[in-house]
PDB file of N, CA and C in Angstrom:
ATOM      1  N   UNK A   1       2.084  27.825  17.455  1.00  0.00           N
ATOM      2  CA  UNK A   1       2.360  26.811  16.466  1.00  0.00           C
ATOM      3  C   UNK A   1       1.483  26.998  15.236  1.00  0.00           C
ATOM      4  N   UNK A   2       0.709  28.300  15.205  1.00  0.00           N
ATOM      5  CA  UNK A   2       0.288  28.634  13.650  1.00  0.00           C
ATOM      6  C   UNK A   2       1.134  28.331  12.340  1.00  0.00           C
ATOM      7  N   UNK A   3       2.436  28.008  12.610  1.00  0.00           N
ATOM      8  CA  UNK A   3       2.774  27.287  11.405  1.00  0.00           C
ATOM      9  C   UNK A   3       2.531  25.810  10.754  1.00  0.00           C
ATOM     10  N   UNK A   4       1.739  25.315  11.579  1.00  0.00           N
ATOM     11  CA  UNK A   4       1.400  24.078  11.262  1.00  0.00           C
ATOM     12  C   UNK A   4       0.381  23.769  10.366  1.00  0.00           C
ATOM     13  N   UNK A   5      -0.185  25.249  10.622  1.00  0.00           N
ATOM     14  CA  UNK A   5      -1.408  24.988   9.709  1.00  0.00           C
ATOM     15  C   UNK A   5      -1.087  25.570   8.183  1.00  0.00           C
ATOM     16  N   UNK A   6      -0.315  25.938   8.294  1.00  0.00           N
ATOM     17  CA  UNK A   6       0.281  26.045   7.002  1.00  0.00           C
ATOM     18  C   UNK A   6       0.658  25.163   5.936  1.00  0.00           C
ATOM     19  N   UNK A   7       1.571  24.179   7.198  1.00  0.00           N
ATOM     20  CA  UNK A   7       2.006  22.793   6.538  1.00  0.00           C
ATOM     21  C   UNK A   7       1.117  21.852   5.137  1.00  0.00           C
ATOM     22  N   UNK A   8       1.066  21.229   4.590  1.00  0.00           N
ATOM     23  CA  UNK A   8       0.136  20.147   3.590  1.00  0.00           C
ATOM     24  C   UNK A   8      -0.359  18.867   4.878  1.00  0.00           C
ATOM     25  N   UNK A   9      -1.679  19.120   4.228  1.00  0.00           N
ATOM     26  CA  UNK A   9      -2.484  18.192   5.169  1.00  0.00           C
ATOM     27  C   UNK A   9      -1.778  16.929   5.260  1.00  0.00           C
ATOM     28  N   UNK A  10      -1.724  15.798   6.366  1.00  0.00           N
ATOM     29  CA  UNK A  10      -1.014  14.468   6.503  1.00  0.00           C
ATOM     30  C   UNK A  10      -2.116  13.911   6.957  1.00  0.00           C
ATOM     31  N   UNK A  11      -2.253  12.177   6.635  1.00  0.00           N
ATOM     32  CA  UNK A  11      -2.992  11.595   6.703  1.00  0.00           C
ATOM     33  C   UNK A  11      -2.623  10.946   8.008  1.00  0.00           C
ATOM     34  N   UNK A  12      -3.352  10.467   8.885  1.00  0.00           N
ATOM     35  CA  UNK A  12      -3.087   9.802   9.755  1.00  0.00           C
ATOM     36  C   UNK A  12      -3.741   8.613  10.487  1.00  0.00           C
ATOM     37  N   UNK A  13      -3.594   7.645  10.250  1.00  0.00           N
ATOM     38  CA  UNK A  13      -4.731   6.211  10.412  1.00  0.00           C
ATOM     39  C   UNK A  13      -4.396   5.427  11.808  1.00  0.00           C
ATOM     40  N   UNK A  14      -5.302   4.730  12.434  1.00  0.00           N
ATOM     41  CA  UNK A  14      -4.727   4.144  13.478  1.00  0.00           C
ATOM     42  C   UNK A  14      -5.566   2.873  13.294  1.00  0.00           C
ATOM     43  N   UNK A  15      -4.784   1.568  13.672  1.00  0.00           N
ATOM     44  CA  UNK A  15      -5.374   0.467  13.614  1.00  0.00           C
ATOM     45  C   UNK A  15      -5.094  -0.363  14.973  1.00  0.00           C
ATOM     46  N   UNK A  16      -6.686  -0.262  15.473  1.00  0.00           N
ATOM     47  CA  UNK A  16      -6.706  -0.949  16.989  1.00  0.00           C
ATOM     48  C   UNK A  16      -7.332  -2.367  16.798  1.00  0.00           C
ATOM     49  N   UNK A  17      -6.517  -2.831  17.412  1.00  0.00           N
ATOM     50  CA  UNK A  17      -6.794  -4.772  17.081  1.00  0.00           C
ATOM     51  C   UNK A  17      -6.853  -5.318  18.855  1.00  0.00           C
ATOM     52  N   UNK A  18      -7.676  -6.247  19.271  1.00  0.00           N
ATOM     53  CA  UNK A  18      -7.361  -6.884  20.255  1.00  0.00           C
ATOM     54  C   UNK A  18      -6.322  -8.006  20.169  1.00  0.00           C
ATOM     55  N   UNK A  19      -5.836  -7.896  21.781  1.00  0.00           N
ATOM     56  CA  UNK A  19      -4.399  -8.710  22.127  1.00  0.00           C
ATOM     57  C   UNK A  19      -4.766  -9.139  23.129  1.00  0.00           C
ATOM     58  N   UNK A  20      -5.436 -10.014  23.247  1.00  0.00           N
ATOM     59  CA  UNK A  20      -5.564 -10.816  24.690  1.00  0.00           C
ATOM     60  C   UNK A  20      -6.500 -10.049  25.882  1.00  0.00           C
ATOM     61  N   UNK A  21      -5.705  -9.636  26.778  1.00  0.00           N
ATOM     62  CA  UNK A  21      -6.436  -8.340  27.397  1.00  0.00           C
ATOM     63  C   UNK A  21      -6.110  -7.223  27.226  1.00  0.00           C
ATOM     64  N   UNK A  22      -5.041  -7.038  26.271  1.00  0.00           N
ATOM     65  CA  UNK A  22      -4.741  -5.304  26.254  1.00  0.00           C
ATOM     66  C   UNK A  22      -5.169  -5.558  23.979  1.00  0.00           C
ATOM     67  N   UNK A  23      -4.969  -4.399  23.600  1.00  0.00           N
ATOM     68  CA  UNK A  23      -4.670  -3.801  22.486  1.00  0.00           C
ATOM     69  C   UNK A  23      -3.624  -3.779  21.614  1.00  0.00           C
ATOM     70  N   UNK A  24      -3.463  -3.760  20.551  1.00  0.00           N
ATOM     71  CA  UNK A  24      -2.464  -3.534  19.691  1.00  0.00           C
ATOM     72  C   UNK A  24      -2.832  -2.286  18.634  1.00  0.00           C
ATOM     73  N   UNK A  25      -2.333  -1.063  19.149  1.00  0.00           N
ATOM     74  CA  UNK A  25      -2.489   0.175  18.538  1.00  0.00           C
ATOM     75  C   UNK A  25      -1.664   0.337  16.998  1.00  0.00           C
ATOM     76  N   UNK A  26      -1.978   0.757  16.027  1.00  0.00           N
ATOM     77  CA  UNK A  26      -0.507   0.636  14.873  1.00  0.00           C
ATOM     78  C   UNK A  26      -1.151   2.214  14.349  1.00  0.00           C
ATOM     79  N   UNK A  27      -0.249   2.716  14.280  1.00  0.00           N
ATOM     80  CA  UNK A  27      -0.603   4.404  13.667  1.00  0.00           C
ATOM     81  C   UNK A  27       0.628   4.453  12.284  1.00  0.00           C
ATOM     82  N   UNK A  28      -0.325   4.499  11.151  1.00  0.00           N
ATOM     83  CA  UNK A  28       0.754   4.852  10.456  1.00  0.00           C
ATOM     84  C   UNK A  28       0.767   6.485   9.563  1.00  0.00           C
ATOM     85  N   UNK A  29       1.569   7.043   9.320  1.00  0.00           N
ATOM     86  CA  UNK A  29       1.201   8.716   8.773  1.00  0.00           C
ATOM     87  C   UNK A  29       1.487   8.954   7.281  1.00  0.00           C
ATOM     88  N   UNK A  30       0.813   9.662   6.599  1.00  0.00           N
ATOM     89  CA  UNK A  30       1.382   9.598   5.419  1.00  0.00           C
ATOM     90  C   UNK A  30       1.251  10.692   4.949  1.00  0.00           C
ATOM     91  N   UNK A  31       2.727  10.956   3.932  1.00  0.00           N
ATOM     92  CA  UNK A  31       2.513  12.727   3.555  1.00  0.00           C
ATOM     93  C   UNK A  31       2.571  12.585   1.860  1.00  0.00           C
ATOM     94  N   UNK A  32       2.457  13.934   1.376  1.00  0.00           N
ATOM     95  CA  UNK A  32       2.064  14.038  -0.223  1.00  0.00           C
ATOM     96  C   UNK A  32       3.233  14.650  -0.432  1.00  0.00           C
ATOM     97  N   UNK A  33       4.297  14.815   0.474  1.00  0.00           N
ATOM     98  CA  UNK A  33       5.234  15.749  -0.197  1.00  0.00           C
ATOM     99  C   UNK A  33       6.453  15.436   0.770  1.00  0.00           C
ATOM    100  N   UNK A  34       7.652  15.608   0.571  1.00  0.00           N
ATOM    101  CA  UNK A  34       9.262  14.715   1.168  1.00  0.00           C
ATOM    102  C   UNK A  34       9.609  15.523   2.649  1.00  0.00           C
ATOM    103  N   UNK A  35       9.215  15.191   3.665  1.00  0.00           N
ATOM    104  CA  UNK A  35       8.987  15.899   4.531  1.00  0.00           C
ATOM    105  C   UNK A  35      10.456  15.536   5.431  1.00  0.00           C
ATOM    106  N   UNK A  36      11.244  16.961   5.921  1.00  0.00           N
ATOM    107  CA  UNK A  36      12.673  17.294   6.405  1.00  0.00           C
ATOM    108  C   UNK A  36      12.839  16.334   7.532  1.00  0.00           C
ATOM    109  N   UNK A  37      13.667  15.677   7.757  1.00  0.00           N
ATOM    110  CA  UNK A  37      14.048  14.444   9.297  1.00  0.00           C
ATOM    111  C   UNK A  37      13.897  15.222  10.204  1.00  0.00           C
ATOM    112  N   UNK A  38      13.914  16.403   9.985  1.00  0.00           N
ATOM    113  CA  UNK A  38      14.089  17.045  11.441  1.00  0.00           C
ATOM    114  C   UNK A  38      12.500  17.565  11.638  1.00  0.00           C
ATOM    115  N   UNK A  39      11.284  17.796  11.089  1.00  0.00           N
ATOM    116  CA  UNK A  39      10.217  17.789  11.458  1.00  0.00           C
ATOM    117  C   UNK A  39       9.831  15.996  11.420  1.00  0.00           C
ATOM    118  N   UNK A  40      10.041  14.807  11.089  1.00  0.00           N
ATOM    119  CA  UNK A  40       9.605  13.689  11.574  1.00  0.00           C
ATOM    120  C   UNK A  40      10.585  13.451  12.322  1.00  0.00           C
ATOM    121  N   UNK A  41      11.865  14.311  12.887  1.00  0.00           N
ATOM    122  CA  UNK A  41      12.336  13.097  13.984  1.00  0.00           C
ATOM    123  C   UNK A  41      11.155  13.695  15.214  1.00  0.00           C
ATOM    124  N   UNK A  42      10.749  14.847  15.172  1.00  0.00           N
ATOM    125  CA  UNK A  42      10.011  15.539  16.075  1.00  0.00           C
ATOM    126  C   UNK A  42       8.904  15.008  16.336  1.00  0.00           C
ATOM    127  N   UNK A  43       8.222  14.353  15.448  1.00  0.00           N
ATOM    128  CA  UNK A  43       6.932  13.240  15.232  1.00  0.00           C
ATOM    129  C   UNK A  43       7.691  12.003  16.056  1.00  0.00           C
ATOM    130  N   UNK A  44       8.589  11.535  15.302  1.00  0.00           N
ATOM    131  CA  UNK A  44       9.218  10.460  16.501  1.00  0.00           C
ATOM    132  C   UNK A  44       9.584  10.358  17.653  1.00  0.00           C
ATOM    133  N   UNK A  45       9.418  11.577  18.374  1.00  0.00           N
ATOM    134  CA  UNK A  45       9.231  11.631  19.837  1.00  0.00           C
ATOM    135  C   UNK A  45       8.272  11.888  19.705  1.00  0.00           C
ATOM    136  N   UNK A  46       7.188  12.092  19.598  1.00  0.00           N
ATOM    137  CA  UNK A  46       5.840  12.507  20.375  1.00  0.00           C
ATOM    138  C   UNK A  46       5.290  11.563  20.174  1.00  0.00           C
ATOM    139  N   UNK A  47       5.007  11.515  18.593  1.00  0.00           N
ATOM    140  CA  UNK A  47       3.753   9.985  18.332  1.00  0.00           C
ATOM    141  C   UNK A  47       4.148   9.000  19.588  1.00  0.00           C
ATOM    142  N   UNK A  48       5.236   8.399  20.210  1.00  0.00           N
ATOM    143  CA  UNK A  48       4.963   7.428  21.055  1.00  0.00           C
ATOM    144  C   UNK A  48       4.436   7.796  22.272  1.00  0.00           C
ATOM    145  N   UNK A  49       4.632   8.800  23.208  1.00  0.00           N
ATOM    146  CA  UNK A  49       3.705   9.430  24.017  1.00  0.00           C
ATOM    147  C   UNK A  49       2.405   9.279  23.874  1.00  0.00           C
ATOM    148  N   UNK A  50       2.079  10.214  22.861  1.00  0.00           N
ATOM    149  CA  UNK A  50       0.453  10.266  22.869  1.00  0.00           C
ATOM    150  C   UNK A  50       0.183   8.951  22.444  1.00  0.00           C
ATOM    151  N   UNK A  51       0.709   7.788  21.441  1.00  0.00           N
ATOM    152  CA  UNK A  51      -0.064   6.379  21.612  1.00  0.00           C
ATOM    153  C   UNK A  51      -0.258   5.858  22.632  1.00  0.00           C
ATOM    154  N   UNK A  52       0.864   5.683  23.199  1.00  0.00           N
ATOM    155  CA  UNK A  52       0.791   5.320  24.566  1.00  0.00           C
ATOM    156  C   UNK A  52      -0.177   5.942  25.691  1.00  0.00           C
ATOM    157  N   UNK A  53      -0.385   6.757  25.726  1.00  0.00           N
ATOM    158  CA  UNK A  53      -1.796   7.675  26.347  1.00  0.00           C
ATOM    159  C   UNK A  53      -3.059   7.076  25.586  1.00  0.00           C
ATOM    160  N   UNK A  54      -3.567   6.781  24.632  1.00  0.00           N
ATOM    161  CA  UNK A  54      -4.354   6.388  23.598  1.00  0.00           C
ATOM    162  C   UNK A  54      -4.255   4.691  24.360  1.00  0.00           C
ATOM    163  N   UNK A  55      -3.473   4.290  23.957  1.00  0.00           N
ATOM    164  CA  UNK A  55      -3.369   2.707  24.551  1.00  0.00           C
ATOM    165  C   UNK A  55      -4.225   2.344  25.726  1.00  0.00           C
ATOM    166  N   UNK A  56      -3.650   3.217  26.672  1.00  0.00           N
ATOM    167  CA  UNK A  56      -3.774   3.299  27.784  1.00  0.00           C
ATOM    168  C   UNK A  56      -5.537   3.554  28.210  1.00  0.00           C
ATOM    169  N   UNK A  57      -6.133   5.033  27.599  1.00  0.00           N
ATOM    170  CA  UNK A  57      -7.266   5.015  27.506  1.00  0.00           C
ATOM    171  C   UNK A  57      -8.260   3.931  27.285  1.00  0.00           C
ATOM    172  N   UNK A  58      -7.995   3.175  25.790  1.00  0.00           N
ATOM    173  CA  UNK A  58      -8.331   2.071  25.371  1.00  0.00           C
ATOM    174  C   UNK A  58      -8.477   0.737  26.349  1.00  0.00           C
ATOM    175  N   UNK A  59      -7.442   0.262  27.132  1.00  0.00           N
ATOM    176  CA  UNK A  59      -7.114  -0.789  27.985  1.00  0.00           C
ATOM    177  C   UNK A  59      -7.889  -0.235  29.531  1.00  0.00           C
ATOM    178  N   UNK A  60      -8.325   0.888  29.986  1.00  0.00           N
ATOM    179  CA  UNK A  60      -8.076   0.803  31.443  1.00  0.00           C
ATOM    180  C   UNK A  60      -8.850   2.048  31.895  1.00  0.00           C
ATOM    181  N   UNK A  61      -9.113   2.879  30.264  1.00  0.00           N
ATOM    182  CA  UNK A  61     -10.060   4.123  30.194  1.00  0.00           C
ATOM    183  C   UNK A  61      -9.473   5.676  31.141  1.00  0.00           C
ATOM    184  N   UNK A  62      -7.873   5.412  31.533  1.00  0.00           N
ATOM    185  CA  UNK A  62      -7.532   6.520  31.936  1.00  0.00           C
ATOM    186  C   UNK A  62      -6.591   6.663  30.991  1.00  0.00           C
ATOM    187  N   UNK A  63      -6.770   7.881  30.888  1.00  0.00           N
ATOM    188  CA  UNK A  63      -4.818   8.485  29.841  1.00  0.00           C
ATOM    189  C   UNK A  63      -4.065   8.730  30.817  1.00  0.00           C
ATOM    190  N   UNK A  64      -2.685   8.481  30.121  1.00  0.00           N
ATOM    191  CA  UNK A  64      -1.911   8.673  30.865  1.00  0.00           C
ATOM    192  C   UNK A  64      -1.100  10.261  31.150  1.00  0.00           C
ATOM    193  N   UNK A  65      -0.723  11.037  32.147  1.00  0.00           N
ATOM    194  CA  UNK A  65      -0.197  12.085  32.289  1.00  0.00           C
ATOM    195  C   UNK A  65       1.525  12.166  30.903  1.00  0.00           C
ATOM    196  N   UNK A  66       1.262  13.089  30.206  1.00  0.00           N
ATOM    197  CA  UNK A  66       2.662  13.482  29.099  1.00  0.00           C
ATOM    198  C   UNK A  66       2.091  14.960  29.239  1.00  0.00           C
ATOM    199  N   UNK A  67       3.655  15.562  29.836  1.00  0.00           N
ATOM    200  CA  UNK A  67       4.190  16.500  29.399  1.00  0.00           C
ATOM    201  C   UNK A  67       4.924  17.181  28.763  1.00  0.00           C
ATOM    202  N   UNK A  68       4.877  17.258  27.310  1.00  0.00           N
ATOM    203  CA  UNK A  68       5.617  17.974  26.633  1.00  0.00           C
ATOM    204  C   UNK A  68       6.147  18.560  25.662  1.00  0.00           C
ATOM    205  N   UNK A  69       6.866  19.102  24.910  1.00  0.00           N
ATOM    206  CA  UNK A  69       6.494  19.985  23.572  1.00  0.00           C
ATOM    207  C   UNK A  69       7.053  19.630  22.082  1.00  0.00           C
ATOM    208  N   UNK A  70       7.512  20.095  21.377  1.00  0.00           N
ATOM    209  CA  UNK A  70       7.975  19.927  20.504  1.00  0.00           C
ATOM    210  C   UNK A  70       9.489  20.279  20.402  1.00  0.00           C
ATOM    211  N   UNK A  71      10.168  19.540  19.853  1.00  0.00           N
ATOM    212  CA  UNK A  71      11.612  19.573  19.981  1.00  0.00           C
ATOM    213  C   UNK A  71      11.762  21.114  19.450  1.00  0.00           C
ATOM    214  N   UNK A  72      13.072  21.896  19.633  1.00  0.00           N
ATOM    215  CA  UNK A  72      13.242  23.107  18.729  1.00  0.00           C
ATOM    216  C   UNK A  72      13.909  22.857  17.686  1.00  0.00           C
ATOM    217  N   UNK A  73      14.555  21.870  17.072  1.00  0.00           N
ATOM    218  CA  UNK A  73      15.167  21.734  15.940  1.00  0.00           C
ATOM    219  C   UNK A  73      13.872  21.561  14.685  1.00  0.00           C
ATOM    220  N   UNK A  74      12.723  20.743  15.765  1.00  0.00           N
ATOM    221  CA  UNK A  74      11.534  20.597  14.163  1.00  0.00           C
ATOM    222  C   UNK A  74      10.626  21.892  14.225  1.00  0.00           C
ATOM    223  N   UNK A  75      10.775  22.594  15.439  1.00  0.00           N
ATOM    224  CA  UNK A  75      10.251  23.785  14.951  1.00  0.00           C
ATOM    225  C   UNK A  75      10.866  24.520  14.261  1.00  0.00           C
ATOM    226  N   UNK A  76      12.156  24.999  14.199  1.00  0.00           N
ATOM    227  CA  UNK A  76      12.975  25.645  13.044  1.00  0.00           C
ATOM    228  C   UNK A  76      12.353  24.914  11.568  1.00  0.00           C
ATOM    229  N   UNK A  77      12.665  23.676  11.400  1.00  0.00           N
ATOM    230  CA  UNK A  77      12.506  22.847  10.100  1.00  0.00           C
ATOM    231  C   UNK A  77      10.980  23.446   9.595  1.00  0.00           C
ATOM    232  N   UNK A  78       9.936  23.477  10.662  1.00  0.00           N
ATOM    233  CA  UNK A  78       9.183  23.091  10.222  1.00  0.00           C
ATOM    234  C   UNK A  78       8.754  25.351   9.863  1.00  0.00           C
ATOM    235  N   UNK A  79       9.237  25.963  10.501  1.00  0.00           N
ATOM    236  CA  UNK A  79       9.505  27.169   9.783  1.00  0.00           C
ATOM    237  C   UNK A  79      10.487  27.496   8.539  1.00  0.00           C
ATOM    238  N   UNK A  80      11.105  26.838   8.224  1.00  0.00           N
ATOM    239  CA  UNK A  80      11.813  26.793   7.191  1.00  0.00           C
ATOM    240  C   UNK A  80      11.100  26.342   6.196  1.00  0.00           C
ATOM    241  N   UNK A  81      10.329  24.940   6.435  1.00  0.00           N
ATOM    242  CA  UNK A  81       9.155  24.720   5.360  1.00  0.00           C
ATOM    243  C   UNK A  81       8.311  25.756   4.773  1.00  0.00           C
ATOM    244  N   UNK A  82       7.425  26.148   5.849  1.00  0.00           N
ATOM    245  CA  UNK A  82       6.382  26.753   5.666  1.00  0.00           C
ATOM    246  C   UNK A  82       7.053  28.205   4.228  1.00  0.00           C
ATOM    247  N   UNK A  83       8.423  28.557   4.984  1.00  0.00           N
ATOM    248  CA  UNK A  83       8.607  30.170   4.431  1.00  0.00           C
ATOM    249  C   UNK A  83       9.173  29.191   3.134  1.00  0.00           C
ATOM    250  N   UNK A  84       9.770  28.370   2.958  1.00  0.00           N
ATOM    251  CA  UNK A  84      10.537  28.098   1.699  1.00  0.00           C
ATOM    252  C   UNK A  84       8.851  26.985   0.758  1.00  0.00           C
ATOM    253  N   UNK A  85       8.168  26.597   1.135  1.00  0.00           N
ATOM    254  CA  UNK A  85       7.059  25.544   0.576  1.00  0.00           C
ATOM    255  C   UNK A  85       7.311  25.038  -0.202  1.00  0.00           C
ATOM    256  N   UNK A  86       8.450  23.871  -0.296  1.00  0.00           N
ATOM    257  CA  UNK A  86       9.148  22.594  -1.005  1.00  0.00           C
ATOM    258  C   UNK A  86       8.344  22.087  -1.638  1.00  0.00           C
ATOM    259  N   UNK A  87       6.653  21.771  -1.233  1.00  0.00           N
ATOM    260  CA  UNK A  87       5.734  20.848  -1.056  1.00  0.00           C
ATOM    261  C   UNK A  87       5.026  21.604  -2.810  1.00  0.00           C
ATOM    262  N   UNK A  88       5.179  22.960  -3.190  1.00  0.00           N
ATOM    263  CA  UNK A  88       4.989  23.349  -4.697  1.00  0.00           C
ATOM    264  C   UNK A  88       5.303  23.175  -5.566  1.00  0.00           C
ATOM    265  N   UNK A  89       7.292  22.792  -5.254  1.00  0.00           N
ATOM    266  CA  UNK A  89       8.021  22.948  -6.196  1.00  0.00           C
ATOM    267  C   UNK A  89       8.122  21.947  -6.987  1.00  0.00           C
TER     268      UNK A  89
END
């Protein structure tokens, strides 16, 4: 996944608030440049996994077991970025 590092840096913030006895996690991401649906629908499956692992840590101090990768449609996209770099033009 050395193409990622290619990508333009994204900001990424998380805001943990207490809820009673558990947490209220809020992650929001932000980019500098119009980034393809098909590399954030790929973010939209994962980010909820790993919060949810994060949550979990937070509330009870174990993470939870996620296995798994990145869709292949946002890896194409996100090679298509890198070789075409929209993010200049």
């Amino acid at each position: 996944m050395k193409e990622f590092a290619e990508l333009p840096e994204c900001l990424v913030t998380y805001d943990i608030d207490r809820a009673g006895e558990t947490v209220r996690l809020t992650m929001t991401e932000s980019h500098s440049w119009d980034v393809p649906d098909a590399i954030l629908a790929g973010g939209r499956s994962g980010w909820p996994a790993i919060l949810s692992s994060l949550k979990s840590v937070l509330e009870t101090g174990k993470a939870l077991s996620v296995k798994m990768g990145p869709p292949p449609e946002m890896m194409k996209a996100v090679a298509r970025a890198v070789a075409e770099k929209p993010w200049q033009k």
